[in-house]
Protein backbone atom coordinates (compact mmCIF):
# COMPACT_ATOMS: atom_id res chain seq x y z
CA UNK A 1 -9.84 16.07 19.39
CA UNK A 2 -8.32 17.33 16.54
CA UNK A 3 -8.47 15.46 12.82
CA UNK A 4 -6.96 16.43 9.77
CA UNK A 5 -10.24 16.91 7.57
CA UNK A 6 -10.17 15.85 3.38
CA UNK A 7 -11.92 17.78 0.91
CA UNK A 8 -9.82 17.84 -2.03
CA UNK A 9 -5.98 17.26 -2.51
CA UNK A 10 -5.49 20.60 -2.29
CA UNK A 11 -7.86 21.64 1.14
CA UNK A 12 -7.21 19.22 3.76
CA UNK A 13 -7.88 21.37 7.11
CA UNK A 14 -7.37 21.26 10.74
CA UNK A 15 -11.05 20.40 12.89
CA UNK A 16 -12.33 19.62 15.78
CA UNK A 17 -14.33 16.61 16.63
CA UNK A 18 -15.83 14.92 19.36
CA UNK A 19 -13.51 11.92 20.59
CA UNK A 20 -14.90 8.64 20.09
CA UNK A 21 -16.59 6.48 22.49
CA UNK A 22 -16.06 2.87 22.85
CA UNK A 23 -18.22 0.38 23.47
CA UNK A 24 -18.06 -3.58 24.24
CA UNK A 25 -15.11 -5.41 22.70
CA UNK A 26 -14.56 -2.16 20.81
CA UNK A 27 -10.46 -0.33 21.72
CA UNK A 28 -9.02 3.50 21.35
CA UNK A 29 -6.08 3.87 19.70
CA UNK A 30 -3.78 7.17 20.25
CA UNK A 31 -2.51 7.33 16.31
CA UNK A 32 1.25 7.85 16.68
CA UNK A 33 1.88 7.65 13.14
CA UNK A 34 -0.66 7.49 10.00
CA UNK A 35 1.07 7.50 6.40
CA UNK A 36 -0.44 9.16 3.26
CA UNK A 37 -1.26 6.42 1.06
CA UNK A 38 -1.80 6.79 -2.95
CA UNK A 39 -4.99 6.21 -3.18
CA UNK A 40 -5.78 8.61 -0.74
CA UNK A 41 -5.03 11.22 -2.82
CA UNK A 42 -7.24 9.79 -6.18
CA UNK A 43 -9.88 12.39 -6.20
CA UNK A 44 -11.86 10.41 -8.82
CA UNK A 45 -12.33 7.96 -5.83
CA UNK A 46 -12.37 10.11 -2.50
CA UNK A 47 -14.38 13.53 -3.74
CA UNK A 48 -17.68 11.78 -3.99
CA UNK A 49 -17.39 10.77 -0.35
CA UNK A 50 -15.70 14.06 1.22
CA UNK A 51 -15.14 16.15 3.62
CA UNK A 52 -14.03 12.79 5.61
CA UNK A 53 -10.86 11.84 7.48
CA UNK A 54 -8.80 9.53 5.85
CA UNK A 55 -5.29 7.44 6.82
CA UNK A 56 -5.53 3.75 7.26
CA UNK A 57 -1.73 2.94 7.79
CA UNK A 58 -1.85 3.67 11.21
CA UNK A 59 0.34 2.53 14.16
CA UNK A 60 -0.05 3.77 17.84
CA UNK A 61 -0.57 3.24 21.12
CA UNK A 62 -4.15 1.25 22.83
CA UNK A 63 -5.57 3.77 25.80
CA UNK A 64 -8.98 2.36 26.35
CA UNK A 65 -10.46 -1.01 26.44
CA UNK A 66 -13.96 -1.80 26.22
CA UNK A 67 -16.03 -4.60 28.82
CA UNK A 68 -14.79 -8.07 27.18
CA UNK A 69 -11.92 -7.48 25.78
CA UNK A 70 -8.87 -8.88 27.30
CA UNK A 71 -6.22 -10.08 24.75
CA UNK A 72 -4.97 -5.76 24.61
CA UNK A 73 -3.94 -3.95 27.24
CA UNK A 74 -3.47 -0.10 27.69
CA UNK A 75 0.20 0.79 27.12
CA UNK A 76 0.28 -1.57 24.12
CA UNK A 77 1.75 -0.36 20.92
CA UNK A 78 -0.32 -1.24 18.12
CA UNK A 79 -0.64 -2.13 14.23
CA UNK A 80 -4.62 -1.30 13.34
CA UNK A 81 -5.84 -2.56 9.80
CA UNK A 82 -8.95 -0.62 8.44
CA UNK A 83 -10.62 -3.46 6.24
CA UNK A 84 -11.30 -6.75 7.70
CA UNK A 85 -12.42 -10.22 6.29
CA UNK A 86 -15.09 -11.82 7.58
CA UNK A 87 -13.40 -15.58 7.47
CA UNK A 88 -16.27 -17.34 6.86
CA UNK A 89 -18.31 -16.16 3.77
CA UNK A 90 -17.73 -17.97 0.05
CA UNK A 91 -14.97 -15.71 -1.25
CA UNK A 92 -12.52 -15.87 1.70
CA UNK A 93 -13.19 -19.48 1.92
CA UNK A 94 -11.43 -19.81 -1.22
CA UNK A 95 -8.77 -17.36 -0.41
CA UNK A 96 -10.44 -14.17 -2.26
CA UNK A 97 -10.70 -12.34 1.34
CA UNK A 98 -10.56 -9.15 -0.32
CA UNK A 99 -13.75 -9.50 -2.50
CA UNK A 100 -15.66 -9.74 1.16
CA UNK A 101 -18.18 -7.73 1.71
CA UNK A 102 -17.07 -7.24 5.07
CA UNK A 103 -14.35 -6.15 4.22
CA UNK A 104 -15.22 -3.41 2.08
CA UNK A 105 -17.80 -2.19 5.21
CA UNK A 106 -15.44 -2.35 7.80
CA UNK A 107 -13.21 0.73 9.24
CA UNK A 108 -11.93 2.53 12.24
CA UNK A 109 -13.42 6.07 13.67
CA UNK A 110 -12.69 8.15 12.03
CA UNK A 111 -9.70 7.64 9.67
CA UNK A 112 -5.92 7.94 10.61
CA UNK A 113 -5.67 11.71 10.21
CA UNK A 114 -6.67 12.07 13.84
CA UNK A 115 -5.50 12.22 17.24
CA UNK A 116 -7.50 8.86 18.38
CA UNK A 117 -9.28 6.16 16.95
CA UNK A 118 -11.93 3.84 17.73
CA UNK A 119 -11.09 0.31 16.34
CA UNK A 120 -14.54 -1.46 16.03
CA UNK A 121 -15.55 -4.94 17.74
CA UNK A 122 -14.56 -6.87 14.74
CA UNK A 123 -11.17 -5.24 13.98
CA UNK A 124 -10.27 -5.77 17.38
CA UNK A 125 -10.94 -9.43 16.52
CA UNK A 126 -8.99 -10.26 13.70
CA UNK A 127 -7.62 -6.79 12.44
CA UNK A 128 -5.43 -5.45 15.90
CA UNK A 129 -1.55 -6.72 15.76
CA UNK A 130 1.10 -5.94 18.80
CA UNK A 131 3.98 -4.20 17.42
CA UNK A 132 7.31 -6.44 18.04
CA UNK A 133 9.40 -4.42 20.58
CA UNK A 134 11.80 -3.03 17.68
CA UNK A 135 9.46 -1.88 15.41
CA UNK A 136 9.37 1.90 14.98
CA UNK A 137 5.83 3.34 14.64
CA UNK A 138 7.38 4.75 11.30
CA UNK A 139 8.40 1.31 10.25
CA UNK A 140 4.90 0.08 11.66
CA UNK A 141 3.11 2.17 8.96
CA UNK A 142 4.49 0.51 6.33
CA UNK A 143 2.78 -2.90 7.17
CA UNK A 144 -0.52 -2.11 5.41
CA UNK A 145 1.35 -1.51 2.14
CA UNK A 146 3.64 -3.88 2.18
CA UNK A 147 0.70 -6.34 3.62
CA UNK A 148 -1.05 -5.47 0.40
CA UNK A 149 2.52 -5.71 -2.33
CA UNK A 150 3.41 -9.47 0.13
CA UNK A 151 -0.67 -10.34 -1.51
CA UNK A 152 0.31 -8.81 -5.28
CA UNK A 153 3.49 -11.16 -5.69
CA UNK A 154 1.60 -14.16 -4.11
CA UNK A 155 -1.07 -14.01 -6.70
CA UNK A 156 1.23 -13.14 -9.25
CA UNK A 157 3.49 -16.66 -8.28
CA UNK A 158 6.79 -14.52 -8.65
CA UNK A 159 9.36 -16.97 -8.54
CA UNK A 160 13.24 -16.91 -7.33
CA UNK A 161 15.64 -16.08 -10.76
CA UNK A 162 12.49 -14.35 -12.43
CA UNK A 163 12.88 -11.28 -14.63
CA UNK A 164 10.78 -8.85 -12.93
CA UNK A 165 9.29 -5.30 -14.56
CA UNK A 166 8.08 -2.70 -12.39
CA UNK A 167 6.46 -0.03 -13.99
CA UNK A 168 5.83 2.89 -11.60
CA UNK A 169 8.47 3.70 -9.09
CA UNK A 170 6.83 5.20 -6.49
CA UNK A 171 5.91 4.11 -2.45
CA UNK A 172 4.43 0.62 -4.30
CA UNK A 173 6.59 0.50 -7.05
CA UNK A 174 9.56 0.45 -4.14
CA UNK A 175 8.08 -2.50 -1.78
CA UNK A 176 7.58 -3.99 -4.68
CA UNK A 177 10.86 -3.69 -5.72
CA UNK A 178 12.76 -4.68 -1.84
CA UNK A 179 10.23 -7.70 -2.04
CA UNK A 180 11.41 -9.48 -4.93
CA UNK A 181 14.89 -8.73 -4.14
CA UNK A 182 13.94 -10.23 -0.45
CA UNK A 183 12.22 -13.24 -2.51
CA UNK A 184 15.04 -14.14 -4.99
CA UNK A 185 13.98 -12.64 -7.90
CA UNK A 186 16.49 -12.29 -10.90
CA UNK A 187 17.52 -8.66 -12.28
CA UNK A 188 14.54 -6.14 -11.94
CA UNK A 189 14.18 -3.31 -14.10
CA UNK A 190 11.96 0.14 -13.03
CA UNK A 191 9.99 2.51 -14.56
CA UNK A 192 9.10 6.40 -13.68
CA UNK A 193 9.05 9.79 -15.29
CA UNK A 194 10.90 11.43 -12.28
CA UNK A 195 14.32 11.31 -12.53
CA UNK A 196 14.17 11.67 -8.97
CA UNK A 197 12.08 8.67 -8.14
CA UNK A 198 14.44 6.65 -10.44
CA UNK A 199 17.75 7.89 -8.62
CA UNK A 200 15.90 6.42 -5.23
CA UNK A 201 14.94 2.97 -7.45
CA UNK A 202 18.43 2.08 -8.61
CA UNK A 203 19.66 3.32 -4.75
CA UNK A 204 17.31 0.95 -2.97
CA UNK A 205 18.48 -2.15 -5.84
CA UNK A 206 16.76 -2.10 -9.28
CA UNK A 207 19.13 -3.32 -11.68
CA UNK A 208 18.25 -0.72 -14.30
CA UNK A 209 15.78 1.94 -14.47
CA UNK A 210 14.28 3.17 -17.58
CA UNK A 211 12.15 6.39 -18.42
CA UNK A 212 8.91 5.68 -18.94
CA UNK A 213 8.78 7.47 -21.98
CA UNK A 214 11.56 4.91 -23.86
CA UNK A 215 10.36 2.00 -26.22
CA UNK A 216 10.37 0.10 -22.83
CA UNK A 217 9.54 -3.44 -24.36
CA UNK A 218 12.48 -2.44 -26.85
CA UNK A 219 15.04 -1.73 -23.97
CA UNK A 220 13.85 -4.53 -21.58
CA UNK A 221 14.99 -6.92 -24.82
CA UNK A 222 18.55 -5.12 -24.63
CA UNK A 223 18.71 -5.24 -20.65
CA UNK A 224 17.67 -8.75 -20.79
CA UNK A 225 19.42 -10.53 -23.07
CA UNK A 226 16.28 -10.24 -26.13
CA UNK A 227 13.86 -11.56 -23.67
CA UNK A 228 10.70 -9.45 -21.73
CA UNK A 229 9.72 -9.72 -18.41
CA UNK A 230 8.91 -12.93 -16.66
CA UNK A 231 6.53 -10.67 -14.29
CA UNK A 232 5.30 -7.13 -14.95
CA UNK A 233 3.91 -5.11 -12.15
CA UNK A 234 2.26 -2.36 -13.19
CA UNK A 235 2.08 0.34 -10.11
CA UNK A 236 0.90 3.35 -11.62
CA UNK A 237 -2.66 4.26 -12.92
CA UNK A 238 -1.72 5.88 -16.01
CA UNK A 239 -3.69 3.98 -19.28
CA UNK A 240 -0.64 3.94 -21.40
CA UNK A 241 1.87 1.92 -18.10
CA UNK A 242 -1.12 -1.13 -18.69
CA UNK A 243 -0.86 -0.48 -22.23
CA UNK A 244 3.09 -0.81 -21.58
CA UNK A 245 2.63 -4.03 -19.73
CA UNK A 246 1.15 -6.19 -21.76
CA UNK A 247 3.95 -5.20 -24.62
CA UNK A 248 6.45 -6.02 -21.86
CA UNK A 249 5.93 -9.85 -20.78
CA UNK A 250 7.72 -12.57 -22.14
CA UNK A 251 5.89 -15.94 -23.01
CA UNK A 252 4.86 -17.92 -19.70
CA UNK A 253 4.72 -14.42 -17.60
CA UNK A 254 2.60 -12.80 -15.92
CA UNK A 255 1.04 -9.55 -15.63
CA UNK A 256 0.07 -8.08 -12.35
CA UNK A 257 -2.11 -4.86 -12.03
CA UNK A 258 -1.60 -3.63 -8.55
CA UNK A 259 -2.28 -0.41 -9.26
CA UNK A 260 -5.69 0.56 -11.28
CA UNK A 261 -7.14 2.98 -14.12
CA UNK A 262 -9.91 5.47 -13.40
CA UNK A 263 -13.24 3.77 -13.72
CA UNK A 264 -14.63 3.22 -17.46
CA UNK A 265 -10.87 3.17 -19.18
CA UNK A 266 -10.90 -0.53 -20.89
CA UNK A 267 -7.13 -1.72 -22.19
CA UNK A 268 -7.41 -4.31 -25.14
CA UNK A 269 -5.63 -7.06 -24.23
CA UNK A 270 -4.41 -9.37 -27.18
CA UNK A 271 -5.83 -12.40 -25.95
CA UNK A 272 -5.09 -14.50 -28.58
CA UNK A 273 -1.20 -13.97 -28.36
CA UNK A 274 -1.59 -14.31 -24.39
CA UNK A 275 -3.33 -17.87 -24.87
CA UNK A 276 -0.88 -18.54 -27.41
CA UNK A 277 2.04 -17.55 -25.33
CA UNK A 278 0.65 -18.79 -22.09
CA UNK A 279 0.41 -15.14 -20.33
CA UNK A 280 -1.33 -14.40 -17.00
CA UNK A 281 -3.20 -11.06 -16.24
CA UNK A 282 -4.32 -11.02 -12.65
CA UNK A 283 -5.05 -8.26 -10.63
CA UNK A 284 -4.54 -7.39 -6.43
CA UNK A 285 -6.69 -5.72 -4.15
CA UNK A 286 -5.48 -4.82 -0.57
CA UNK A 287 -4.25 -7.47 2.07
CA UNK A 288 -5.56 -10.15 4.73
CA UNK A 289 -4.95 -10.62 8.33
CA UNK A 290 -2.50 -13.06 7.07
CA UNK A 291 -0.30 -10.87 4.43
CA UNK A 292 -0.46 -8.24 7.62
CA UNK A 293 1.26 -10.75 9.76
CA UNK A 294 3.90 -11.82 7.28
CA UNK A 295 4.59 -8.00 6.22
CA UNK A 296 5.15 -7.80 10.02
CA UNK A 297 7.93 -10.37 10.47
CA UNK A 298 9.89 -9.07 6.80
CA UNK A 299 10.21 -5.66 8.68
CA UNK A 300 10.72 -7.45 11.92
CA UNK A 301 13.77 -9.73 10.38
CA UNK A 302 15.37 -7.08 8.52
CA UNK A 303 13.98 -8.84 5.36
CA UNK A 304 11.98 -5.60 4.07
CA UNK A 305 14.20 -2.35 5.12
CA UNK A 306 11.72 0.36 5.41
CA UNK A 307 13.07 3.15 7.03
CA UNK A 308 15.00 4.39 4.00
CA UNK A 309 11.65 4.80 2.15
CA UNK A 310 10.31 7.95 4.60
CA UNK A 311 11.22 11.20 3.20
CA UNK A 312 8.66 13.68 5.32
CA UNK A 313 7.44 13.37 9.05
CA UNK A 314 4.59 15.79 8.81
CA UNK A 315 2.60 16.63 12.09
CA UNK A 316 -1.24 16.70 11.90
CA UNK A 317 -1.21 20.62 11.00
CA UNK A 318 0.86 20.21 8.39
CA UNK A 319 -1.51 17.58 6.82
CA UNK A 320 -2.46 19.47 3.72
CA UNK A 321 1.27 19.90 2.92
CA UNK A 322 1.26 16.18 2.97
CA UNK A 323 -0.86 15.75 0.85
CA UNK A 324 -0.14 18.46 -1.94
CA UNK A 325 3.53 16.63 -1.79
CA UNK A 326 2.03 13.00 -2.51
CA UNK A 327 -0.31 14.53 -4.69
CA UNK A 328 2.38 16.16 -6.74
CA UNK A 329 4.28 13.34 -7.10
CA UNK A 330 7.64 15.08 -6.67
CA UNK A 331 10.69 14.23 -4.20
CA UNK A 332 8.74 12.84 -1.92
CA UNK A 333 8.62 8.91 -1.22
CA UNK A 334 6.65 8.26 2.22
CA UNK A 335 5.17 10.82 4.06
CA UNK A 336 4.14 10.53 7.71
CA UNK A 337 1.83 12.43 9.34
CA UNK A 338 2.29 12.14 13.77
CA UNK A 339 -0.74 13.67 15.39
CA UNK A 340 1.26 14.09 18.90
CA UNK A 341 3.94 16.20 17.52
CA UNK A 342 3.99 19.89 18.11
CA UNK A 343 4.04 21.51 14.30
């Protein structure tokens, strides 16, 4: 089969490999759809483990069934997620399923970027999810993402009629922004260095969108009526957006670093004005079984409107383009890669 193979953001090419082979309790999966994430594109964090083939928001259709398992069928069309909890260890017993170690071992075979997958025994278990008959396999790649942005604003507590400050406004930066609209949350402001990306914020509902380059804090007080943020979401790695933050939040809010820094880069935080002030700094890492269900019924109902976000359907030759365009951060939003479709 064919599979889209990474070795930097610039050389992604087009190999052959051996199909997988499933065994007991184990499913294939014909990938109809695989979205380039933005983390798939942090070198710092994929070079030391390339060439590989990446793409875990994947949606397609089951074509093989291994001896014992009997809640898929072939035919099915399918939601896969890549990490899985294991449900029973200390940290997901108190609700911190993504600090499992399972999680962070488990994955399909190979990645997205190919024509077929193998979905281990214990993904099929907890990690497979039937695709409601009106979801698009375009709008079924954005359940990881949004899966892992419904887990963010959980943690974070956002409220209805809170302030919210989104700093970053790209693929994240956007379900995090048709979230807390979906959720109630009062005017929400967005942040970005593409004019581009900032057009797209204030089409899809931002209240007001500020380059990231202003005196942010100084503009949110204008925007706001002299307060800050009641929750800051910062959704973009760059040092000086967390330095940005933790100017932006007004007393009783809350900080939430979905996105994250290379490794090594430390931020002071001024902890005693945050203990003062009564300021939370929490961070969130990926999704559950059960944020992938709920991210499932918001783009089921209508809640979450998707669709608008995809700007490229790639097919699996034209992979490296894909890349280089999320890479570049440009006028791009979502990019789709679909293995079956003819270049």
């Amino acid at each position: 089969m064919r599979v889209a193979m990474y070795y930097n953001n610039s050389d992604v090419r087009i190999e052959e490999m051996p199909a997988p082979r499933i065994g007991s309790g184990e499913i294939m999966v014909k990938v109809m759809a695989s979205g380039i994430c933005g983390s798939d594109v942090l070198e710092w964090y994929r070079l030391r483990k390339a060439p590989l083939v990446l793409g875990h928001e994947i949606a397609g259709v089951v074509v093989e069934t291994g001896a014992g398992v009997e809640q898929y069928q072939s035919g099915m069309r399918v939601f896969v997620s890549h990490h899985i909890p294991c449900n029973v260890c200390h940290y997901c017993l108190n609700g911190h399923h993504t600090a499992c170690e399972t999680l962070h071992a488990t994955n399909y075979d190979p990645g997205g970027f190919a024509e077929y997958i193998r979905v281990p025994r214990l993904n099929v278990d907890r990690g497979v999810f039937v695709l409601p008959e009106m979801l698009s396999f375009g709008d079924a790649v954005f359940i990881e993402p949004l899966a892992c942005v419904v887990r963010g604003q959980r943690n974070a507590g956002l409220q209805p009629g809170q302030s919210v400050l989104i700093l970053g406004s790209g693929i994240s930066g956007m379900l995090h922004l048709l979230l807390a609209r979906a959720l109630g949350a009062g005017r929400i402001v967005m942040t970005d260095v593409s004019k581009y990306r900032l057009a797209l914020a204030r089409e899809f509902g931002a209240d007001a969108t500020l380059d990231a380059r202003e005196d942010v804090p100084g503009r949110l007080r204008e925007i706001n009526g002299g307060r800050l943020a009641d929750c800051v979401i910062v959704c973009t790695g760059a040092a000086a957006a967390f330095s940005q933050a933790l100017q932006s939040v007004d007393r009783g809010g809350t900080v939430l670093c979905f996105a994250t820094t290379e490794p090594g880069v430390d931020i002071p935080v001024p902890i005693n004005e945050f203990w003062r002030n009564e300021i939370r700094l929490i961070p969130s890492y990926g999704n559950s079984p059960l944020d992938a269900t709920v991210a499932i019924e918001l783009i089921r109902a209508g809640r979450v409107k998707v669709n608008g976000l995809i700007t490229h359907r790639l097919s699996l030759e034209e992979t490296g383009a894909g890349f280089r365009l999320v890479a570049a951060g440009g006028e791009s939003m979502k990019v789709i890669i679909e293995p079956h479709v003819p270049a």
